[in-house]
PDB file of N, CA and C in Angstrom:
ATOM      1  N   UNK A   1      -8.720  14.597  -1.175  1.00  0.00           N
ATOM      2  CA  UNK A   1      -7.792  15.179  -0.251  1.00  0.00           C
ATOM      3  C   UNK A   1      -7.232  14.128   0.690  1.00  0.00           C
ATOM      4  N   UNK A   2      -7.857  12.867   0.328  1.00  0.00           N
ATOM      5  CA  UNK A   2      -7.681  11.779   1.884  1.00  0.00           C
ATOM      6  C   UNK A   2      -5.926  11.612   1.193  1.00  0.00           C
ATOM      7  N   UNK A   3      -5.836  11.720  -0.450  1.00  0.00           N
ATOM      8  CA  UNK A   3      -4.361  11.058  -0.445  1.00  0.00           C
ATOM      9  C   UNK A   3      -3.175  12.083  -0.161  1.00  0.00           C
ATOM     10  N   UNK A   4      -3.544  13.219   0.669  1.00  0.00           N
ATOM     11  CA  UNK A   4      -2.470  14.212   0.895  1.00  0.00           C
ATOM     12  C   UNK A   4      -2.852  14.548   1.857  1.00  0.00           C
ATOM     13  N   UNK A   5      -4.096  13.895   2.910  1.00  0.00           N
ATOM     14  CA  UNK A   5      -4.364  14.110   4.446  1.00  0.00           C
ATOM     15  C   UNK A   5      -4.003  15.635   4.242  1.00  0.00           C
ATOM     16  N   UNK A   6      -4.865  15.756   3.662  1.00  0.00           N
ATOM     17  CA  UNK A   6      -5.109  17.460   4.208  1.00  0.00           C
ATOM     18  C   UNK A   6      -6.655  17.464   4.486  1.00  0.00           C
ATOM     19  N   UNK A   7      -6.936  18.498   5.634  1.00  0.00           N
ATOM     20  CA  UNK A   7      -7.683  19.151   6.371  1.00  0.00           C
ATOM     21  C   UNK A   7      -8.368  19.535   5.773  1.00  0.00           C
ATOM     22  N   UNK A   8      -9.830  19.042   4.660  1.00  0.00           N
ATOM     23  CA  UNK A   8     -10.312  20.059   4.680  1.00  0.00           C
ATOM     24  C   UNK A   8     -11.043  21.782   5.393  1.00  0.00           C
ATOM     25  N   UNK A   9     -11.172  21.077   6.532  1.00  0.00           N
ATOM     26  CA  UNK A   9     -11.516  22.371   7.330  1.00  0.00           C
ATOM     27  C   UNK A   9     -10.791  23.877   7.580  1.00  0.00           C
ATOM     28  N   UNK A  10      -9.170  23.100   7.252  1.00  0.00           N
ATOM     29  CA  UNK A  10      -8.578  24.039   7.325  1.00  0.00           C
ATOM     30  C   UNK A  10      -8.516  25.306   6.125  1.00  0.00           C
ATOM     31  N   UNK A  11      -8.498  24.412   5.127  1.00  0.00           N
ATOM     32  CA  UNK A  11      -8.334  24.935   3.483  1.00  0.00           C
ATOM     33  C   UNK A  11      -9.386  25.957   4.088  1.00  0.00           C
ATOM     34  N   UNK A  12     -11.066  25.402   4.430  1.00  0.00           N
ATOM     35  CA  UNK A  12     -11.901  26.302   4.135  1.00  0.00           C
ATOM     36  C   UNK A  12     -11.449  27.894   5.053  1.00  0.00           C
ATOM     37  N   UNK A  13     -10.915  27.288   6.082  1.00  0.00           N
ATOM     38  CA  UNK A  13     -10.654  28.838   7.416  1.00  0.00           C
ATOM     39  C   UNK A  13      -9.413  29.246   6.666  1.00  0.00           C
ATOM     40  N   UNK A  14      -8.507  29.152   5.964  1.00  0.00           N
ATOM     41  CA  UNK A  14      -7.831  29.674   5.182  1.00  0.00           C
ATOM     42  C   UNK A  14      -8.230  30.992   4.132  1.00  0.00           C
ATOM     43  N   UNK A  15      -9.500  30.174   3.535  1.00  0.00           N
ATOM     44  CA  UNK A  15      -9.919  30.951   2.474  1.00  0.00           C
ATOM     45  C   UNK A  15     -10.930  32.262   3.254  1.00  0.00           C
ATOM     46  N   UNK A  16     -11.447  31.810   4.444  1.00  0.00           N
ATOM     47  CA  UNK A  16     -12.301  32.854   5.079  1.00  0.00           C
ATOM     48  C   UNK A  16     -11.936  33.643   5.491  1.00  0.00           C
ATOM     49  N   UNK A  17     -10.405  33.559   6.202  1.00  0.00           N
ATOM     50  CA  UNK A  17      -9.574  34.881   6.492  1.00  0.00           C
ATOM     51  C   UNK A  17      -8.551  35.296   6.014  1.00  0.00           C
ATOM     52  N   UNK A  18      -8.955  34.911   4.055  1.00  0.00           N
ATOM     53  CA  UNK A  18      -7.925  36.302   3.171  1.00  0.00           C
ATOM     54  C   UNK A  18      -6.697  35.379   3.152  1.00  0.00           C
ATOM     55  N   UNK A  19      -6.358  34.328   3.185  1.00  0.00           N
ATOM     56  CA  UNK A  19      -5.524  33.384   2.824  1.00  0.00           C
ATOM     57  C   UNK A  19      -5.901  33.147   1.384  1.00  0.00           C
ATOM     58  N   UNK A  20      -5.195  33.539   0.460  1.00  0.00           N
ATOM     59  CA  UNK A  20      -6.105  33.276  -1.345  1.00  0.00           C
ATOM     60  C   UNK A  20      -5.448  31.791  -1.813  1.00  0.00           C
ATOM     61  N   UNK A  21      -3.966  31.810  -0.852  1.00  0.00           N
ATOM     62  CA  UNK A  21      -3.395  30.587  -1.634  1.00  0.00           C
ATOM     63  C   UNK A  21      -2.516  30.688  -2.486  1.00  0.00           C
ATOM     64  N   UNK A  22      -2.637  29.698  -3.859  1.00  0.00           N
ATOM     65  CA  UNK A  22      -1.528  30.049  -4.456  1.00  0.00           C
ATOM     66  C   UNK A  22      -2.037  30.614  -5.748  1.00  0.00           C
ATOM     67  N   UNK A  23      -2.875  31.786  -5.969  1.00  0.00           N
ATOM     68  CA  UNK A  23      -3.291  32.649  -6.422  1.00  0.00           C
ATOM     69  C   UNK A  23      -2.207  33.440  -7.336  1.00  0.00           C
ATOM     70  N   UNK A  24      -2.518  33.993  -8.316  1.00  0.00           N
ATOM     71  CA  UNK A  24      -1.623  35.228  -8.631  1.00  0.00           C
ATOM     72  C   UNK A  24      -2.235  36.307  -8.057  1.00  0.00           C
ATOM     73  N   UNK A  25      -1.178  37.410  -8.168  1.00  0.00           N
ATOM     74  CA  UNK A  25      -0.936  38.795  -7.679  1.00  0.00           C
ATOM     75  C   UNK A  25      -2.328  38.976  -7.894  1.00  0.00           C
ATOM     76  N   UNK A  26      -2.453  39.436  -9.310  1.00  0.00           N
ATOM     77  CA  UNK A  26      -4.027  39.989  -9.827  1.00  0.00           C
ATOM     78  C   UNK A  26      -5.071  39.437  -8.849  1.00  0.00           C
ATOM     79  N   UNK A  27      -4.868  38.414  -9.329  1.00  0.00           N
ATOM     80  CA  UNK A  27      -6.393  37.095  -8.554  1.00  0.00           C
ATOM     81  C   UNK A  27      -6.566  37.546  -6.810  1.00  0.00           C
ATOM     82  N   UNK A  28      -5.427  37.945  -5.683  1.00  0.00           N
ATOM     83  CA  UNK A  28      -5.566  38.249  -4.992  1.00  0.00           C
ATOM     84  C   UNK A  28      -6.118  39.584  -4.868  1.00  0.00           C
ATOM     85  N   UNK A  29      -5.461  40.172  -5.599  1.00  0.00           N
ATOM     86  CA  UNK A  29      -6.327  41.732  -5.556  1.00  0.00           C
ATOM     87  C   UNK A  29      -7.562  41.803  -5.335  1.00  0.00           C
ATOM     88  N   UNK A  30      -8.288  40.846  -6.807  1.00  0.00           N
ATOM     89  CA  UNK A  30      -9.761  40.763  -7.243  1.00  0.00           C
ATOM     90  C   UNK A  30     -10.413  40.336  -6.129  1.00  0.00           C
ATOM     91  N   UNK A  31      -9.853  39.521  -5.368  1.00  0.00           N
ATOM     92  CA  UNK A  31     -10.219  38.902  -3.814  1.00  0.00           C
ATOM     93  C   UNK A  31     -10.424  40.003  -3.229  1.00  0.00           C
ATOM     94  N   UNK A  32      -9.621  40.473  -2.680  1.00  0.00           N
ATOM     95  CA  UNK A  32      -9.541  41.508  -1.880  1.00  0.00           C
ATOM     96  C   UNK A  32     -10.520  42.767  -1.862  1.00  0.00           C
ATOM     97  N   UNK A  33     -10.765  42.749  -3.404  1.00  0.00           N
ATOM     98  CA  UNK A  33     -11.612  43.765  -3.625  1.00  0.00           C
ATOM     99  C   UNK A  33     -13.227  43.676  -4.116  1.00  0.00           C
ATOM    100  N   UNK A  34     -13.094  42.053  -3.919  1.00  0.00           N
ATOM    101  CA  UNK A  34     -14.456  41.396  -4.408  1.00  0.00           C
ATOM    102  C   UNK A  34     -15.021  40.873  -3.064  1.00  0.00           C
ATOM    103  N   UNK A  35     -14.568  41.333  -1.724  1.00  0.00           N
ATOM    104  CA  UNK A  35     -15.070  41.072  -0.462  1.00  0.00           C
ATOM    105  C   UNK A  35     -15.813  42.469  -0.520  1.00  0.00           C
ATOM    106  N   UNK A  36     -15.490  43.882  -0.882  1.00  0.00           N
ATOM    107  CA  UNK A  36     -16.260  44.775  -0.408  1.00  0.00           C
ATOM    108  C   UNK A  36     -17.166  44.820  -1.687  1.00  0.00           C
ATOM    109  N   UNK A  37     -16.880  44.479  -3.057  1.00  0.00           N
ATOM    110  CA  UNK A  37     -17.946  44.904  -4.121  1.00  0.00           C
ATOM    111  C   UNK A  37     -18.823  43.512  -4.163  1.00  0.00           C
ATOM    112  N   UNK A  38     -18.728  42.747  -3.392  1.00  0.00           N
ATOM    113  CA  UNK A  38     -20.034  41.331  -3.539  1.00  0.00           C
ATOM    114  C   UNK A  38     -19.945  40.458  -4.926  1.00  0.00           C
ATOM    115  N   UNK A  39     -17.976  40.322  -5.120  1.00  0.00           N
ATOM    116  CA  UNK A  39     -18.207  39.860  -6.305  1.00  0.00           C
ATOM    117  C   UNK A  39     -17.782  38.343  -5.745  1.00  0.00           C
ATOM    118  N   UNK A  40     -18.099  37.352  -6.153  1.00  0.00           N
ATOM    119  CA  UNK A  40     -17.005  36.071  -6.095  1.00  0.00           C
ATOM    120  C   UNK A  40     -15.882  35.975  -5.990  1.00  0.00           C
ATOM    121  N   UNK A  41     -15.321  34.855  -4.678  1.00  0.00           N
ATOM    122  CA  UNK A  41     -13.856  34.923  -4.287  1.00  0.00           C
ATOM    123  C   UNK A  41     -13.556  33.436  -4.779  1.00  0.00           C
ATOM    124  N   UNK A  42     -12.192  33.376  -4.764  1.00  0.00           N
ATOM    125  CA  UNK A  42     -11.805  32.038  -5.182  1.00  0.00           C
ATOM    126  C   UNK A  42     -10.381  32.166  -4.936  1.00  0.00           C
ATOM    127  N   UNK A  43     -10.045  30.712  -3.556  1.00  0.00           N
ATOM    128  CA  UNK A  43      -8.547  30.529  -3.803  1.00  0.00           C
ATOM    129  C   UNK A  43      -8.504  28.929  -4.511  1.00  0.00           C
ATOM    130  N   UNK A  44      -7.280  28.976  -4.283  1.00  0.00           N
ATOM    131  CA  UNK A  44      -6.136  27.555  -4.870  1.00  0.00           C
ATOM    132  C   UNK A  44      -5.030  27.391  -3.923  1.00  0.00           C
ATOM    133  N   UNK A  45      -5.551  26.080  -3.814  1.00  0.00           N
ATOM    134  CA  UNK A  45      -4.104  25.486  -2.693  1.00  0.00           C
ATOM    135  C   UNK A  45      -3.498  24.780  -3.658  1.00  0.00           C
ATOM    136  N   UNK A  46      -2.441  24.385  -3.531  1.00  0.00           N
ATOM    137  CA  UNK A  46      -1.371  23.185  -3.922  1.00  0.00           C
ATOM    138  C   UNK A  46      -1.218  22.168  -2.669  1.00  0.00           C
ATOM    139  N   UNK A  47      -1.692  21.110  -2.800  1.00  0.00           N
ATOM    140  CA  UNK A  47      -1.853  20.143  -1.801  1.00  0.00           C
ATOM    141  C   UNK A  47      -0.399  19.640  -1.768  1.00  0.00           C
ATOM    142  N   UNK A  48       0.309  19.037  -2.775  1.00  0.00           N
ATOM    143  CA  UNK A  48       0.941  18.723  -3.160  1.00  0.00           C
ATOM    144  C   UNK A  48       1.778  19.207  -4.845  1.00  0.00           C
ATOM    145  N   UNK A  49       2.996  18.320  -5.144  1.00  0.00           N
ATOM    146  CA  UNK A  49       3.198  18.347  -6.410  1.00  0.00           C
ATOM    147  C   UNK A  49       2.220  18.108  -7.688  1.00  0.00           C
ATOM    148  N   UNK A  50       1.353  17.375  -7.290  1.00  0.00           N
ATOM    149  CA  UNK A  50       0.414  16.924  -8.475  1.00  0.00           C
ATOM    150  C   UNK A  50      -1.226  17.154  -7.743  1.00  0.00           C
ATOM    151  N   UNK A  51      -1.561  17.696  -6.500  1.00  0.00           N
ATOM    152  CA  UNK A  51      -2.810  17.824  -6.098  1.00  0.00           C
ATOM    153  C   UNK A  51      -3.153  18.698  -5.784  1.00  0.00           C
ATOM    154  N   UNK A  52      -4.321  19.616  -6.472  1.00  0.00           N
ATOM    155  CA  UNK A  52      -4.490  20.716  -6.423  1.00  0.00           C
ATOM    156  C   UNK A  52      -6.514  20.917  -5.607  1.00  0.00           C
ATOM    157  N   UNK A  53      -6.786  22.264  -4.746  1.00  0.00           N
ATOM    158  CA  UNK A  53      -7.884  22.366  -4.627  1.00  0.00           C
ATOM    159  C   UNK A  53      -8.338  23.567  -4.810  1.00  0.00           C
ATOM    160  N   UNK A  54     -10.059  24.074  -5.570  1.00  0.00           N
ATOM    161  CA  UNK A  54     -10.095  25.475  -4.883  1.00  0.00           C
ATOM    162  C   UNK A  54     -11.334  25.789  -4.255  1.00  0.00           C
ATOM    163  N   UNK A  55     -11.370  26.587  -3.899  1.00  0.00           N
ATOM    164  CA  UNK A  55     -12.485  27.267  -3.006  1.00  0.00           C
ATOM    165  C   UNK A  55     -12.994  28.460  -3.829  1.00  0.00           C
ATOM    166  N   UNK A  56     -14.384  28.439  -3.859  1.00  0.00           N
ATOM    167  CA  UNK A  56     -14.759  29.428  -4.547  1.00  0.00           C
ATOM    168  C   UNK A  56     -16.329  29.333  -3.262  1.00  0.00           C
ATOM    169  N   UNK A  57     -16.726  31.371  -3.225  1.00  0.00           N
ATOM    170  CA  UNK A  57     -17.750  31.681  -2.288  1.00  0.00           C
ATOM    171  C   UNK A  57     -18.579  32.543  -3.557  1.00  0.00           C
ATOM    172  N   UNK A  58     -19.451  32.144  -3.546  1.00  0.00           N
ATOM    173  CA  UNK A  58     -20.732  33.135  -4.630  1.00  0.00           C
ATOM    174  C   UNK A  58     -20.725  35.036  -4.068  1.00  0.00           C
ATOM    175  N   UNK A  59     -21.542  35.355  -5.300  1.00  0.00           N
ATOM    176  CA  UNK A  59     -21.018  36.515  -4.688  1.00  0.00           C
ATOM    177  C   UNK A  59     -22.233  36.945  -3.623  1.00  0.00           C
ATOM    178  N   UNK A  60     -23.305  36.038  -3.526  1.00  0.00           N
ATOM    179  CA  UNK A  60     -24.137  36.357  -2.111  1.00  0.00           C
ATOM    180  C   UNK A  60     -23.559  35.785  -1.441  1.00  0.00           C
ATOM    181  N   UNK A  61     -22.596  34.906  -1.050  1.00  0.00           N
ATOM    182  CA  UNK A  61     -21.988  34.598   0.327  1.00  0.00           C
ATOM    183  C   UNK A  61     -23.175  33.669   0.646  1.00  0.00           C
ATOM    184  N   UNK A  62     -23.706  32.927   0.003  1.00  0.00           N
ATOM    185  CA  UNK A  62     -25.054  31.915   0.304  1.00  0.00           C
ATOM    186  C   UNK A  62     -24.129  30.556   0.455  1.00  0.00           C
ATOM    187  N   UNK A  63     -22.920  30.411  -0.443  1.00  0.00           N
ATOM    188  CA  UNK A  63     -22.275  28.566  -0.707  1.00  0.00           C
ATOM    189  C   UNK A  63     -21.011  29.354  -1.112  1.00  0.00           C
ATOM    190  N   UNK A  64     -19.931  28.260  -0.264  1.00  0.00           N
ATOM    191  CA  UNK A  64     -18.970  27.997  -0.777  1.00  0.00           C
ATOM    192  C   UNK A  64     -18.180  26.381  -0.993  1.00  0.00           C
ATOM    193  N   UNK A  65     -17.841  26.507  -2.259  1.00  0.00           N
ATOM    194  CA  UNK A  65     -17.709  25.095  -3.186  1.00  0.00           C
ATOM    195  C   UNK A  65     -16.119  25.269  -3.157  1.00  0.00           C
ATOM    196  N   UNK A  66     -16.301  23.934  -2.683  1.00  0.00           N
ATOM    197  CA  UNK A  66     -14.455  22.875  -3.053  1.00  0.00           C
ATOM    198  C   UNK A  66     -14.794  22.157  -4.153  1.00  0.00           C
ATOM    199  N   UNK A  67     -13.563  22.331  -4.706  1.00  0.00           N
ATOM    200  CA  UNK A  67     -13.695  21.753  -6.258  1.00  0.00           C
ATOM    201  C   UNK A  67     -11.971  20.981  -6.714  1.00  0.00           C
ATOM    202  N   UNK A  68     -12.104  19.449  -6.881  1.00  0.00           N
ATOM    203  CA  UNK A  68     -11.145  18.898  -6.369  1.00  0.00           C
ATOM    204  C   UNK A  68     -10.709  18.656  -8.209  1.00  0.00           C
ATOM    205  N   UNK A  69      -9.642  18.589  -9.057  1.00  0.00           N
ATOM    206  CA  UNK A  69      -9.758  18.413 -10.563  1.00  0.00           C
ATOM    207  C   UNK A  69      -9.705  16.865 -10.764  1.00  0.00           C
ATOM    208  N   UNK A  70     -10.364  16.560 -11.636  1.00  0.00           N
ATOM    209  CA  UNK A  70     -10.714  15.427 -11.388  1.00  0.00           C
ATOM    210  C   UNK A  70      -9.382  14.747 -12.271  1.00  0.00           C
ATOM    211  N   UNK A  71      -8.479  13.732 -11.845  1.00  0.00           N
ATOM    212  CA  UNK A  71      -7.022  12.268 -12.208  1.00  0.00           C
ATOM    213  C   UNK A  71      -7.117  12.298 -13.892  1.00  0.00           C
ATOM    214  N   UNK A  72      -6.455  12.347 -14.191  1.00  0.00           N
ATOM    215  CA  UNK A  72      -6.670  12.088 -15.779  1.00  0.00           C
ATOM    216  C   UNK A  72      -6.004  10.695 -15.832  1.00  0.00           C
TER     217      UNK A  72
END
């Protein structure tokens, strides 16, 4: 993230208050509705044109993982 100086902190308070990102329709739903059934959430930012991140929270709410794709 250092080469698009983005925040991680922010990404994460994004994803904690229902910000999904750049999600599809569906994928937000499943969010939405996987906060009250305890299932796993997961957004996606677009950092940029070519840099992507996501956030994913388990469905105990124990860890949530940034997951950066790794340069080909």
């Amino acid at each position: 993230m250092a080469n698009t100086s983005t925040d991680p902190h922010a990404l994460i308070e994004r994803h904690r208050h229902g910000d999904w990102g750049d999600v599809t329709l569906g994928d937000a739903l499943a969010n939405n509705a996987a906060i009250e059934d305890g299932d796993p959430i997961g957004s996606l930012y677009a950092l940029d044109a070519t840099h992507t991140v996501t956030i994913t929270t388990d469905a105990g709410r124990t860890a949530t993982t940034i997951a950066i794709p790794a340069e080909s």
